[in-house]
C-alpha atoms as a PDB file:
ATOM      1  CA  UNK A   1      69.983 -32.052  39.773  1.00  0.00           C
ATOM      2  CA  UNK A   2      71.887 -34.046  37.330  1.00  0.00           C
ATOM      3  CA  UNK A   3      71.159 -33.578  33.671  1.00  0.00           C
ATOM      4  CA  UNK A   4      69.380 -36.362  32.577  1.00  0.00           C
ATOM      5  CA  UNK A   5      67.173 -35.615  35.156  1.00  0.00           C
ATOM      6  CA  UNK A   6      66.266 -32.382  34.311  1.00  0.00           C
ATOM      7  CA  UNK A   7      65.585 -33.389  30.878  1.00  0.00           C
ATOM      8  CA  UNK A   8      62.819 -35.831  32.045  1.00  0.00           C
ATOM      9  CA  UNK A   9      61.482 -33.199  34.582  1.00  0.00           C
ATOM     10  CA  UNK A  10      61.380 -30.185  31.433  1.00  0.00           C
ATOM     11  CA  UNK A  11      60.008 -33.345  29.210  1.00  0.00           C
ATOM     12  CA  UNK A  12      57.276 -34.618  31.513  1.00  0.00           C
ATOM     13  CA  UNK A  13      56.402 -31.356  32.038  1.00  0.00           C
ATOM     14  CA  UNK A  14      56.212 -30.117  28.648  1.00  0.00           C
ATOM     15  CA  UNK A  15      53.907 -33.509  28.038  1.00  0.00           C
ATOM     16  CA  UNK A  16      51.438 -32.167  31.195  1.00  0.00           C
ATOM     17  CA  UNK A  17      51.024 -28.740  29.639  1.00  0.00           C
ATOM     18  CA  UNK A  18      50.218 -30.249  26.027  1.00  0.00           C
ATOM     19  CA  UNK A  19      47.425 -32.373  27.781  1.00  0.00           C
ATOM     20  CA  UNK A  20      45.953 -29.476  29.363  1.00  0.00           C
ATOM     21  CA  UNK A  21      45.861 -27.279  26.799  1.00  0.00           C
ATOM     22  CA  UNK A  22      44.320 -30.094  23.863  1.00  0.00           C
ATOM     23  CA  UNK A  23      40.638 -28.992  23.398  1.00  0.00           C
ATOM     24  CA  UNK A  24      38.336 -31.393  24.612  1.00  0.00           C
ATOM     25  CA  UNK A  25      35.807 -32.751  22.637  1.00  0.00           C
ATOM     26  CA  UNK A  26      32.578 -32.825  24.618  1.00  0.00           C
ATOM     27  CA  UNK A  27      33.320 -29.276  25.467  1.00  0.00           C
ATOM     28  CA  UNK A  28      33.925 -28.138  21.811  1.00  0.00           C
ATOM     29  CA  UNK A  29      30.504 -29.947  20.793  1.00  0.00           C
ATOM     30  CA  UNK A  30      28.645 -27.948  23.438  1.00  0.00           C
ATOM     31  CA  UNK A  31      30.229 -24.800  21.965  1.00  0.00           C
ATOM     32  CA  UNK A  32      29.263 -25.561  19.034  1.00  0.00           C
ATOM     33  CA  UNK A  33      25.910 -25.960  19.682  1.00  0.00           C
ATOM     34  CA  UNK A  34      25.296 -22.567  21.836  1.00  0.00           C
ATOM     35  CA  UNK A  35      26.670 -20.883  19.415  1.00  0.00           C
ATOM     36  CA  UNK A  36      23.876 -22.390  16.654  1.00  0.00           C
ATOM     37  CA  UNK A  37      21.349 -22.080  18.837  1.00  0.00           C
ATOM     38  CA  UNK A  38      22.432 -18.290  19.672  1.00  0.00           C
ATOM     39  CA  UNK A  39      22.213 -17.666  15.643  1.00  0.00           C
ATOM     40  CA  UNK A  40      18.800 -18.747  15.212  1.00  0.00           C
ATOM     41  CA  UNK A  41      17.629 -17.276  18.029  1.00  0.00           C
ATOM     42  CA  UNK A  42      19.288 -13.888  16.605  1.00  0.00           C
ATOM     43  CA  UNK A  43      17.936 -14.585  13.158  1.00  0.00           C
ATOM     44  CA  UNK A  44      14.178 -15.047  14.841  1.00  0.00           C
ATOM     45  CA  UNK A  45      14.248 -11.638  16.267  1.00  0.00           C
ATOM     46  CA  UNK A  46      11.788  -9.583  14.502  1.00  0.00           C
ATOM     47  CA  UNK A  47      13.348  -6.087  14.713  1.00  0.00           C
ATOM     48  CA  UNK A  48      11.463  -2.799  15.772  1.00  0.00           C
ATOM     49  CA  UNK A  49      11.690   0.445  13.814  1.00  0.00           C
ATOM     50  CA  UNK A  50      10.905   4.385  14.555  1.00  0.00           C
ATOM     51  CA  UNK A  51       7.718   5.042  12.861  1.00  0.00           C
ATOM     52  CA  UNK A  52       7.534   8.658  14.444  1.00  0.00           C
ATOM     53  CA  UNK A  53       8.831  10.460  11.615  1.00  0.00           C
ATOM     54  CA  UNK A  54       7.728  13.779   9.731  1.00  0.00           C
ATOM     55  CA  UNK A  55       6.998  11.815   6.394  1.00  0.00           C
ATOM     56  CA  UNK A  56       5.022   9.338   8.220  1.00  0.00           C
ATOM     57  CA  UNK A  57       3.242  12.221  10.124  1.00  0.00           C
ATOM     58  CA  UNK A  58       2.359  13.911   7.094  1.00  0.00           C
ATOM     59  CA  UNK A  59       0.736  11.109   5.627  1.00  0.00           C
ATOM     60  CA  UNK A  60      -1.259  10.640   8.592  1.00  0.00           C
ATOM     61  CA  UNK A  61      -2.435  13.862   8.098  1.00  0.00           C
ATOM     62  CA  UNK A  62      -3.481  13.156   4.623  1.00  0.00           C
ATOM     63  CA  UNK A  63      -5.184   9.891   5.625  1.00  0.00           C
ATOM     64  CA  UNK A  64      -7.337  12.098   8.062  1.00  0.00           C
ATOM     65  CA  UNK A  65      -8.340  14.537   5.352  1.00  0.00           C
ATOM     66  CA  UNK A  66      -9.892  12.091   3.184  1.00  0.00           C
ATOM     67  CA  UNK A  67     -13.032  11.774   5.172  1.00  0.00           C
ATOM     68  CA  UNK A  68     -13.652  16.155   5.532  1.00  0.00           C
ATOM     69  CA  UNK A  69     -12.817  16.207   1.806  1.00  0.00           C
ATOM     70  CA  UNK A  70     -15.557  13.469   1.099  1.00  0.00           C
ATOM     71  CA  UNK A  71     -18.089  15.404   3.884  1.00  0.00           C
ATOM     72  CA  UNK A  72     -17.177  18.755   2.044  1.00  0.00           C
ATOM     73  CA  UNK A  73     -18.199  17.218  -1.545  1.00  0.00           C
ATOM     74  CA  UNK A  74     -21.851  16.078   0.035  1.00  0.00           C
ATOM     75  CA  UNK A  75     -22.546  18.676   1.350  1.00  0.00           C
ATOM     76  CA  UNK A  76     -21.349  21.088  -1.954  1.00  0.00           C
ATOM     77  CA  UNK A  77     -18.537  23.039  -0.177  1.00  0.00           C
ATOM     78  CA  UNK A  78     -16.601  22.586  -3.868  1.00  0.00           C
ATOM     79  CA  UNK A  79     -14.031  25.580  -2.994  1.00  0.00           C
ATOM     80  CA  UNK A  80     -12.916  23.955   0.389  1.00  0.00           C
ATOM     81  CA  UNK A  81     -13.116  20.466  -1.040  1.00  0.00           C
ATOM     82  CA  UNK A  82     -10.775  21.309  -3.845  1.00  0.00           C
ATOM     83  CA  UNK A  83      -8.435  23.145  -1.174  1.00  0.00           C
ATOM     84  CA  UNK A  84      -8.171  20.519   0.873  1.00  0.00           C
ATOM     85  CA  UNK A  85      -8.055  18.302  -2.128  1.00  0.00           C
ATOM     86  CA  UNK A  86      -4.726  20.410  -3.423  1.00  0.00           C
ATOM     87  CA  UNK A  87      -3.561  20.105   0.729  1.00  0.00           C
ATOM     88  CA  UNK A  88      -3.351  15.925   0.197  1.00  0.00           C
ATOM     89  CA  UNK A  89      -1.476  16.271  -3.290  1.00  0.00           C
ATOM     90  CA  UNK A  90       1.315  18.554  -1.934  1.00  0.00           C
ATOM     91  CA  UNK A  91       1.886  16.538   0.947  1.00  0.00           C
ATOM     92  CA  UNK A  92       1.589  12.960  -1.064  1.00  0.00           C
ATOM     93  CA  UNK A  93       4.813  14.667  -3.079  1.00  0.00           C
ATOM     94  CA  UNK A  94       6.340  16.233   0.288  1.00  0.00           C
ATOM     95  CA  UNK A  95       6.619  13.508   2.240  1.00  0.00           C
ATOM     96  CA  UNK A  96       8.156  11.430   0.001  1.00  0.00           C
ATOM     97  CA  UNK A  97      11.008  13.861  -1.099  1.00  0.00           C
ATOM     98  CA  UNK A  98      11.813  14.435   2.920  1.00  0.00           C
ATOM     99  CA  UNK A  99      11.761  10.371   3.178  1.00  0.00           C
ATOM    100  CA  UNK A 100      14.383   9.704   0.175  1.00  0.00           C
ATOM    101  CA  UNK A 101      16.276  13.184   0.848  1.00  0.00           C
ATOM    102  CA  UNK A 102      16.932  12.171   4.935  1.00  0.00           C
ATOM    103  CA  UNK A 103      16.774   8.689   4.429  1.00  0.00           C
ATOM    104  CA  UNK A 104      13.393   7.998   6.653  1.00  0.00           C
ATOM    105  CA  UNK A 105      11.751   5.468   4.815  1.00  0.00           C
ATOM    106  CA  UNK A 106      10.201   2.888   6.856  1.00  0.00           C
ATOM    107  CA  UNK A 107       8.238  -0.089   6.384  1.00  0.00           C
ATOM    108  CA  UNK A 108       5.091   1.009   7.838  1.00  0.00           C
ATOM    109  CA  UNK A 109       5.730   4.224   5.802  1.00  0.00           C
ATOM    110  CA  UNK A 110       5.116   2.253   2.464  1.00  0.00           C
ATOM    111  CA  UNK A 111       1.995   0.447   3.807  1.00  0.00           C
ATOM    112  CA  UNK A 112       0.172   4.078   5.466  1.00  0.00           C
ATOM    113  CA  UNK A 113       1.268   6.471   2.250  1.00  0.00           C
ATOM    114  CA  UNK A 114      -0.953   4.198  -0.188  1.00  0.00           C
ATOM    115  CA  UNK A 115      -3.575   3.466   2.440  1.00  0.00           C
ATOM    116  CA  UNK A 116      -3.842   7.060   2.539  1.00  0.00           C
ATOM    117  CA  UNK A 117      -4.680   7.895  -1.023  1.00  0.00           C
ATOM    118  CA  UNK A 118      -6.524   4.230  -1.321  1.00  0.00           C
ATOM    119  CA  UNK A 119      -8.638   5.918   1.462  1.00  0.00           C
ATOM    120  CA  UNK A 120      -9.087   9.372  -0.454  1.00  0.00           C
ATOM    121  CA  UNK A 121      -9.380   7.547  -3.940  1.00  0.00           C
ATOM    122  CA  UNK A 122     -12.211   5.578  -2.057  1.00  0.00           C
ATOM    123  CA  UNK A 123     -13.963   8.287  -0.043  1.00  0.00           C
ATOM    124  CA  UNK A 124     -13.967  10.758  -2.827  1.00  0.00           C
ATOM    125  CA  UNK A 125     -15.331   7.854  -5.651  1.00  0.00           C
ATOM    126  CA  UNK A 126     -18.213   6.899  -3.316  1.00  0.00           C
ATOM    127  CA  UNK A 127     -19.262  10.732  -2.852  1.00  0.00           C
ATOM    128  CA  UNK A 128     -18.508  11.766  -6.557  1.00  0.00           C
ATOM    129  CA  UNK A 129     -20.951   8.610  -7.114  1.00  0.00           C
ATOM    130  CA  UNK A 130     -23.742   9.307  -4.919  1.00  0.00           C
ATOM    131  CA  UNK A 131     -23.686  12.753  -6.689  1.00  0.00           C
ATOM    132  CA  UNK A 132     -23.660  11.200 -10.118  1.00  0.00           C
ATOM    133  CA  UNK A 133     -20.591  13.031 -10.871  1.00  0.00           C
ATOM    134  CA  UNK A 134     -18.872   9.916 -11.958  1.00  0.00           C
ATOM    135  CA  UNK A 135     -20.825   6.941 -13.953  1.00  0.00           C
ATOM    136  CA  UNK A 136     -21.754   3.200 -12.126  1.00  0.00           C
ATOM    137  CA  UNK A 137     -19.104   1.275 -13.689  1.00  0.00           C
ATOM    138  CA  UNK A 138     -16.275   3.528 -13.150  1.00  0.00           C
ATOM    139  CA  UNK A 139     -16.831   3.865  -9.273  1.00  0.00           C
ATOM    140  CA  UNK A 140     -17.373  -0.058  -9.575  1.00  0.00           C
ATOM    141  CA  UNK A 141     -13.666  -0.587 -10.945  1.00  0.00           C
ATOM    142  CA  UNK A 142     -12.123   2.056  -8.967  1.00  0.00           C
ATOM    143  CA  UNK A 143     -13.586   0.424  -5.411  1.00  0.00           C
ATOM    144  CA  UNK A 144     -13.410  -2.583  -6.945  1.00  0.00           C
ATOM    145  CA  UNK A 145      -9.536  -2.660  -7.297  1.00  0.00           C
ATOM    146  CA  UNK A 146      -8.374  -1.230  -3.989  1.00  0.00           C
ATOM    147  CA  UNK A 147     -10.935  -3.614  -2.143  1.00  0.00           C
ATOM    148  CA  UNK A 148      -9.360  -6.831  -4.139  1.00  0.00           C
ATOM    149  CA  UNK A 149      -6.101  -5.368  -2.880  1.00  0.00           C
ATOM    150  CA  UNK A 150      -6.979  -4.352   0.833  1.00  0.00           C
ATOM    151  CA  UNK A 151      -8.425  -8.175   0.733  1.00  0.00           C
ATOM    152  CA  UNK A 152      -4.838  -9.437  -0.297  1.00  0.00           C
ATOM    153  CA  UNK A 153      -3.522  -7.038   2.521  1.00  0.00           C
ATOM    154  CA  UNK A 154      -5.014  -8.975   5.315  1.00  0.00           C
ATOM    155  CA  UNK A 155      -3.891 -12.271   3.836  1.00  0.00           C
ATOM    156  CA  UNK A 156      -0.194 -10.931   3.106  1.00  0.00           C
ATOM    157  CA  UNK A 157      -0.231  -9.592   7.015  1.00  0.00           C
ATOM    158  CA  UNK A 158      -1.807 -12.482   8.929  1.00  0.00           C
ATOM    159  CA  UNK A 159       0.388 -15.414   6.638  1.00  0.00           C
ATOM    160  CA  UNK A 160       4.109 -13.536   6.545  1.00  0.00           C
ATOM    161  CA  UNK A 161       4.019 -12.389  10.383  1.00  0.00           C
ATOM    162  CA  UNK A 162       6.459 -13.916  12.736  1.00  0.00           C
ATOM    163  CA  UNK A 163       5.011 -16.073  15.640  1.00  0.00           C
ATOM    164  CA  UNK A 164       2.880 -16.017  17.832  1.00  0.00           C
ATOM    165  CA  UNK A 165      -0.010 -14.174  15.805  1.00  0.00           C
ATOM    166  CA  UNK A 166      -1.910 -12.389  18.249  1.00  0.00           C
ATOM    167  CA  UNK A 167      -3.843  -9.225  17.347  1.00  0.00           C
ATOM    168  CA  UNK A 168      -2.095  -6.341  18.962  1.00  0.00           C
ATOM    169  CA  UNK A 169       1.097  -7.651  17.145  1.00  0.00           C
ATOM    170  CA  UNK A 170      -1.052  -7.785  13.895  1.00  0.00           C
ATOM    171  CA  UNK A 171      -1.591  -4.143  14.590  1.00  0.00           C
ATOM    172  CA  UNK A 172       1.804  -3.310  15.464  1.00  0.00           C
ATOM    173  CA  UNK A 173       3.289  -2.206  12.116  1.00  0.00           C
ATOM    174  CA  UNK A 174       6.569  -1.495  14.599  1.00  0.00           C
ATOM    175  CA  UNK A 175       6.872  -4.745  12.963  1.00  0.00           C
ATOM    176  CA  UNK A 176       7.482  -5.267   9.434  1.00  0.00           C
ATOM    177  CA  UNK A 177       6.500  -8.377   7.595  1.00  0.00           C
ATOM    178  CA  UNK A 178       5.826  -7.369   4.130  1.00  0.00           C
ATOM    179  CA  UNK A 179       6.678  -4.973   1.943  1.00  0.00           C
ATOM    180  CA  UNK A 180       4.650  -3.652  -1.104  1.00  0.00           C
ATOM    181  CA  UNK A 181       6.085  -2.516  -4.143  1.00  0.00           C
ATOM    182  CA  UNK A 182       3.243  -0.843  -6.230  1.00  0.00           C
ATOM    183  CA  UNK A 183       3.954  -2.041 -10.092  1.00  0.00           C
ATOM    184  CA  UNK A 184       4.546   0.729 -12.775  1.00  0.00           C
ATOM    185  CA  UNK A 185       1.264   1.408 -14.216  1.00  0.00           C
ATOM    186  CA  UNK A 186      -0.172   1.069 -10.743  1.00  0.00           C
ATOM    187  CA  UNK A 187       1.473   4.393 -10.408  1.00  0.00           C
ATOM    188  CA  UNK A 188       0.055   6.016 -13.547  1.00  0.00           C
ATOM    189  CA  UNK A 189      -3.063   4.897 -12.890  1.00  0.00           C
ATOM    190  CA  UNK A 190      -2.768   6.330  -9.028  1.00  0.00           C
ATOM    191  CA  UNK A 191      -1.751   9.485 -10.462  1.00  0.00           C
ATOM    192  CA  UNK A 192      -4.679   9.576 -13.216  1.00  0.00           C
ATOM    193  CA  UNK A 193      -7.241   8.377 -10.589  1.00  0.00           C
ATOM    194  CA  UNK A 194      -6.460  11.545  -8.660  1.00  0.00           C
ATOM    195  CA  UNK A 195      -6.389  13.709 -11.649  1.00  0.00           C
ATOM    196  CA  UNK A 196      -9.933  12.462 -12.368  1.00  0.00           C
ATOM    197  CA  UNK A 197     -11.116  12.458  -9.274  1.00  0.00           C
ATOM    198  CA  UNK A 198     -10.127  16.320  -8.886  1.00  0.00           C
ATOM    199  CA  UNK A 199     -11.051  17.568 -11.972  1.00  0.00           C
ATOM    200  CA  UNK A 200     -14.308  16.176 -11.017  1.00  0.00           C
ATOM    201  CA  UNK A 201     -14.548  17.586  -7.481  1.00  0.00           C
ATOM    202  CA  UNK A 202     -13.548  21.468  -9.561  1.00  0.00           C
ATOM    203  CA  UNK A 203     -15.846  20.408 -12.456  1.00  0.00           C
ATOM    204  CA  UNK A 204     -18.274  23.212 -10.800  1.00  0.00           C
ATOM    205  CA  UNK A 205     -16.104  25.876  -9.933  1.00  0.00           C
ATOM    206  CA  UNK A 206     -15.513  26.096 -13.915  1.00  0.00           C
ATOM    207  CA  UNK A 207     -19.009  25.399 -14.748  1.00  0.00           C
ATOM    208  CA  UNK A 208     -21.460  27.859 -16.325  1.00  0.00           C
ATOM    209  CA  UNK A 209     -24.433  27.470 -14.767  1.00  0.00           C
ATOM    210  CA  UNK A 210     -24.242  30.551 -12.790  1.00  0.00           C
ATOM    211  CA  UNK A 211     -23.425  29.395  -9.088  1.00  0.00           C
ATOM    212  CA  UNK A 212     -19.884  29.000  -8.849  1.00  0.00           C
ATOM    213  CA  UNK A 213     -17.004  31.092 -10.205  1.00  0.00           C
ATOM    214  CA  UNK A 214     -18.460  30.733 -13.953  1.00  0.00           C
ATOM    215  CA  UNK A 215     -14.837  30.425 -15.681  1.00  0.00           C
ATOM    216  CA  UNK A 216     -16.441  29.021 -18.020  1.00  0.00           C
ATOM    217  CA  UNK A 217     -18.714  32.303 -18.870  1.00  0.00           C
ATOM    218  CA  UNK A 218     -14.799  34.116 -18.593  1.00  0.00           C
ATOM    219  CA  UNK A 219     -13.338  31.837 -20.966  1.00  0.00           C
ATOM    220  CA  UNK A 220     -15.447  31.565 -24.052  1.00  0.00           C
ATOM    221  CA  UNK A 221     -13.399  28.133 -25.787  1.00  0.00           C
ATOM    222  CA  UNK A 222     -14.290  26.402 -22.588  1.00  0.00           C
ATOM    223  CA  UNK A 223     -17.395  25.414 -23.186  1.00  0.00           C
ATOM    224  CA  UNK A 224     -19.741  23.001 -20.873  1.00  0.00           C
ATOM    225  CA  UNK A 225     -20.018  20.684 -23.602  1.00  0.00           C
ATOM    226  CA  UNK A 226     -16.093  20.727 -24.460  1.00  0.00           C
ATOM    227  CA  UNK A 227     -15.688  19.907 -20.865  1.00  0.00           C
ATOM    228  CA  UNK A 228     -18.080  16.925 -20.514  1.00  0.00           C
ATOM    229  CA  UNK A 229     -16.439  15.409 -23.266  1.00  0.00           C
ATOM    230  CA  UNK A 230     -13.145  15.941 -22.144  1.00  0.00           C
ATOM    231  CA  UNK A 231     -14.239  14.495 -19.049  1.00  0.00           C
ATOM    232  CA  UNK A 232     -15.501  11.429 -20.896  1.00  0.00           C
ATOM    233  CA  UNK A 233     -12.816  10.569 -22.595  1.00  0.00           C
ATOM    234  CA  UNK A 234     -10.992  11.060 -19.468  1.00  0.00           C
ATOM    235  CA  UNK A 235     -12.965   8.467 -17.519  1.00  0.00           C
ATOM    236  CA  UNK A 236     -12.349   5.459 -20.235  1.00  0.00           C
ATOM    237  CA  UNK A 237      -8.706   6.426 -19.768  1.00  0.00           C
ATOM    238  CA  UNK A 238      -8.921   5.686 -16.105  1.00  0.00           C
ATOM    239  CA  UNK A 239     -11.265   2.407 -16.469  1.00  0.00           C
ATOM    240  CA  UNK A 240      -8.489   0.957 -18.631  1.00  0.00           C
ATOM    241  CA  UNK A 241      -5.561   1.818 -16.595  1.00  0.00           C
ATOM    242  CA  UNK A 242      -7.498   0.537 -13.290  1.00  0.00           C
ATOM    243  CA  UNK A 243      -7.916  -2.916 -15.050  1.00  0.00           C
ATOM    244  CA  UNK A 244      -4.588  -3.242 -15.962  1.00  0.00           C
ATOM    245  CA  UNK A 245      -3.252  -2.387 -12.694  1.00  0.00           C
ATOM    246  CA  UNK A 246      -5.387  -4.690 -10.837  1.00  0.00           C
ATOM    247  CA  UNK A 247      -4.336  -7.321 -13.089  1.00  0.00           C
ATOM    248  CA  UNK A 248      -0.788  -6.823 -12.758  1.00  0.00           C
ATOM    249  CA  UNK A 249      -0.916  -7.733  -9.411  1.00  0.00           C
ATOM    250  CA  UNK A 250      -1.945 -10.665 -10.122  1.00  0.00           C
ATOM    251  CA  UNK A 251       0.509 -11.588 -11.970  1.00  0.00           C
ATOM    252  CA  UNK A 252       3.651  -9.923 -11.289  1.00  0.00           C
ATOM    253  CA  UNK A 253       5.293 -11.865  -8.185  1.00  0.00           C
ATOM    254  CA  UNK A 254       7.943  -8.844  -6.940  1.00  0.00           C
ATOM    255  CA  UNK A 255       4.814  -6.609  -6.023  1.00  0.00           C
ATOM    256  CA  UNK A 256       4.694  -8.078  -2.806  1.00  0.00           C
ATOM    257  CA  UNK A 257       7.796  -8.633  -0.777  1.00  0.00           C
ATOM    258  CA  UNK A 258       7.216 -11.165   2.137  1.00  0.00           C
ATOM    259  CA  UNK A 259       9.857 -10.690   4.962  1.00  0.00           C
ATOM    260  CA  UNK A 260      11.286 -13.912   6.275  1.00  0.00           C
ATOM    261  CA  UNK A 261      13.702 -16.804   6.102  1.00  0.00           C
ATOM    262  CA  UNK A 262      12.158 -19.257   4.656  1.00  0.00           C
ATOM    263  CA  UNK A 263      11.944 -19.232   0.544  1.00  0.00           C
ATOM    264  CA  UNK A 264       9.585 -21.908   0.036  1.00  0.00           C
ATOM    265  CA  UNK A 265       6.658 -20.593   1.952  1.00  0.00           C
ATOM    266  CA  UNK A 266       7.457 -16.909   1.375  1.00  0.00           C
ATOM    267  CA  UNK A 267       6.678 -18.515  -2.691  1.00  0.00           C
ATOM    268  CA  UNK A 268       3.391 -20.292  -1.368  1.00  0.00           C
ATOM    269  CA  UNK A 269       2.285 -17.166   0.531  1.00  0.00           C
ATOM    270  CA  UNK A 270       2.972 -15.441  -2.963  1.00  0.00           C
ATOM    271  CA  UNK A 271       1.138 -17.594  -4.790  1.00  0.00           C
ATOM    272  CA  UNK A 272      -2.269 -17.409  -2.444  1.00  0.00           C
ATOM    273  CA  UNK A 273      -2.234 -13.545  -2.199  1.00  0.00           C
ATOM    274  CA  UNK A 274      -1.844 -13.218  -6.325  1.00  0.00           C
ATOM    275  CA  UNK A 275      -5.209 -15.760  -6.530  1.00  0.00           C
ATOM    276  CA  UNK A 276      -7.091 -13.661  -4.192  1.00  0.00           C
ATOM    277  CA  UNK A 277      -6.328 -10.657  -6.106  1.00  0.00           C
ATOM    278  CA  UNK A 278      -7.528 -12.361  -9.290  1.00  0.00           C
ATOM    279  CA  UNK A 279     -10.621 -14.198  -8.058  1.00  0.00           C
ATOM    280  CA  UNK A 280     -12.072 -11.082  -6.667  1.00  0.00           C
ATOM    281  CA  UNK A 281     -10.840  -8.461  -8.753  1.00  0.00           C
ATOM    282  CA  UNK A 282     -12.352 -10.736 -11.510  1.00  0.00           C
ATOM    283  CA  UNK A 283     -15.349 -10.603  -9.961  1.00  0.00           C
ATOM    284  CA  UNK A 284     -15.323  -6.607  -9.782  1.00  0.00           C
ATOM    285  CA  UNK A 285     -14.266  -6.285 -13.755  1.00  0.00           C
ATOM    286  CA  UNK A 286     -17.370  -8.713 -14.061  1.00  0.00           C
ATOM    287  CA  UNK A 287     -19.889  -6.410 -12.130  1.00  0.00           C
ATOM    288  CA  UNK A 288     -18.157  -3.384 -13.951  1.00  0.00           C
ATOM    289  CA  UNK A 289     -18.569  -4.531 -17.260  1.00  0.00           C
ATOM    290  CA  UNK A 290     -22.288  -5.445 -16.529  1.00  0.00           C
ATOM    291  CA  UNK A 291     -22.953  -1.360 -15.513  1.00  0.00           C
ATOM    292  CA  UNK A 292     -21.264  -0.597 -18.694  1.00  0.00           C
ATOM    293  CA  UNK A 293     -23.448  -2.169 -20.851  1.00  0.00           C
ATOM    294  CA  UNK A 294     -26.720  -1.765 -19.015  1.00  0.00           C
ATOM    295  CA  UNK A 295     -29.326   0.379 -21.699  1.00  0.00           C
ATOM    296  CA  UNK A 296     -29.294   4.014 -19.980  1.00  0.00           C
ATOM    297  CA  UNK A 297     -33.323   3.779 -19.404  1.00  0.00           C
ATOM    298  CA  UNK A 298     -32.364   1.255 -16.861  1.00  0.00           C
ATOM    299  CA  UNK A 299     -30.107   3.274 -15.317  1.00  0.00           C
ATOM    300  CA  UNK A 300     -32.649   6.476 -15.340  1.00  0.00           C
ATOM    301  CA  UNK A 301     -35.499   3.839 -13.930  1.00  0.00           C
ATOM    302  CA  UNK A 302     -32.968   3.291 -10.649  1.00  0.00           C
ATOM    303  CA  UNK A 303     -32.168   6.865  -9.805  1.00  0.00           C
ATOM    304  CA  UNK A 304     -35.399   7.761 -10.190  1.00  0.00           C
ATOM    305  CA  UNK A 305     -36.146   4.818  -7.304  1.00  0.00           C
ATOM    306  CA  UNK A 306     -33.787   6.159  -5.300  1.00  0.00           C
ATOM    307  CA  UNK A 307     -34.868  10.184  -4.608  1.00  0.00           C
ATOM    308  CA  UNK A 308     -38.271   8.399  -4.009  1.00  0.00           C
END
């Protein structure tokens, strides 16, 4: 082969391969497109997570005390109530240690541990109530409170989770779609609530009157009087803090963290679960404040109605 024609041969080949290799447009556009469609399919996923853990376990556990405690307090078993009582505190501070120290928080974790002591804080107020351990208005704010929030609950779990809404997904907490964030003095007040509501339940065992351990007869500066007023003051403690922590979740928007992609109706979801927090927790401070002031001879007239 001469060498001008081997230079046309190398050249025409050279040209072929260039051809082939050029990306074609059609097939780049296609690419393109899979691959978008791949990402948003990805990006719709809603991902499970391992709820079996020994934090989440022990708040079970303490979810499933709450009603013995409240059957023990009826029925005036004070020593096991208190027990059992002391049982849910140590494992409310247990399981959260073991979740932060092995890193085993979970999203359904933060919903069950306060539905657990929303469920003892409940159980225990009604009880303490129907025993007159605890006056009308306070049991009013306290229920009052956590049923405004369990009422937000719903909405915040039907409107944030993914498609399609059917109810054994609703049920599923395998599958997150909100997380809540309780505000600061929510956690005071949680912690003073309990306080309360356990002093009260061992009110009692260190009473004087001669049927329970009489601490009171073994420790002469503690005093039935000294304790009732202690106890007083105690309760207007707790009715302030529970007003101001239902009201801050009206207002504070990072209390509630809706899961999703898409910021403008995670906002408008926000908005609609603070205003049914305030409507009916309004409602309760309403009702409360109307027990407060009530004269005491109309209070007196109703429990008297009731034994009959």
């Amino acid at each position: 082969m001469c060498w001008t024609c081997q230079r046309r041969y190398l050249a025409s080949e050279e040209g072929r391969s260039n051809k082939d290799t050029k990306p074609r447009p059609k097939l780049v556009e296609s690419t393109r497109k899979l691959r978008e469609q791949v990402q948003s399919k990805l990006a719709n996923l809603t991902p499970h997570e391992n709820i079996y853990t020994v934090p989440n376990v022990l708040t079970f556990s303490r979810l499933l005390a709450a009603p013995a405690i409240g059957y023990l307090v009826l029925r005036d078993y004070h020593t096991l109530a208190v027990g059992l009582f002391a049982y849910a505190g140590i494992t409310d501070l247990v399981d959260g240690y073991i979740a932060r120290r092995w890193k085993l928080q979970t999203v359904v974790g933060s919903v069950i541990d306060p539905m657990a002591d929303k469920a003892l804080m409940f159980i225990l107020t009604v009880c303490l109530a129907v025993k007159g351990a605890i006056p009308l208005y306070l049991a009013t704010l306290i229920l009052g409170r956590d049923a405004s929030l369990a009422t937000a609950a719903i909405y915040y779990r039907y409107a944030s989770l993914p498609a399609p809404k059917t109810f054994s997904r609703y049920w599923d907490f395998s599958l997150p779609s909100a997380e809540v964030h309780p505000t600061t003095v929510s956690k005071y007040n949680t912690f003073l609530q309990l306080i309360l509501l356990g002093a009260t339940t061992a009110l009692p065992l260190v009473s004087s009157d001669g049927h329970h351990l009489c601490l009171g007869g073994l420790i002469p500066a503690l005093e039935d009087a000294d304790i009732g007023t202690a106890i007083m003051a105690f309760q207007i403690l707790v009715a302030g803090t529970t007003a101001w922590s239902g009201m801050s979740y009206a207002f504070l928007k990072n209390a509630v963290k809706i899961l999703g992609h898409d910021e403008e109706l995670k906002k408008k979801q926000g908005r609609t679960g603070r205003a049914v927090i305030g409507v009916t927790f309004a409602s309760c401070l309403t009702l409360a404040a109307w027990h407060a002031v009530r004269k005491p001879e109309e209070r007196i007239k109703e429990s008297r109605e009731r034994e009959h």
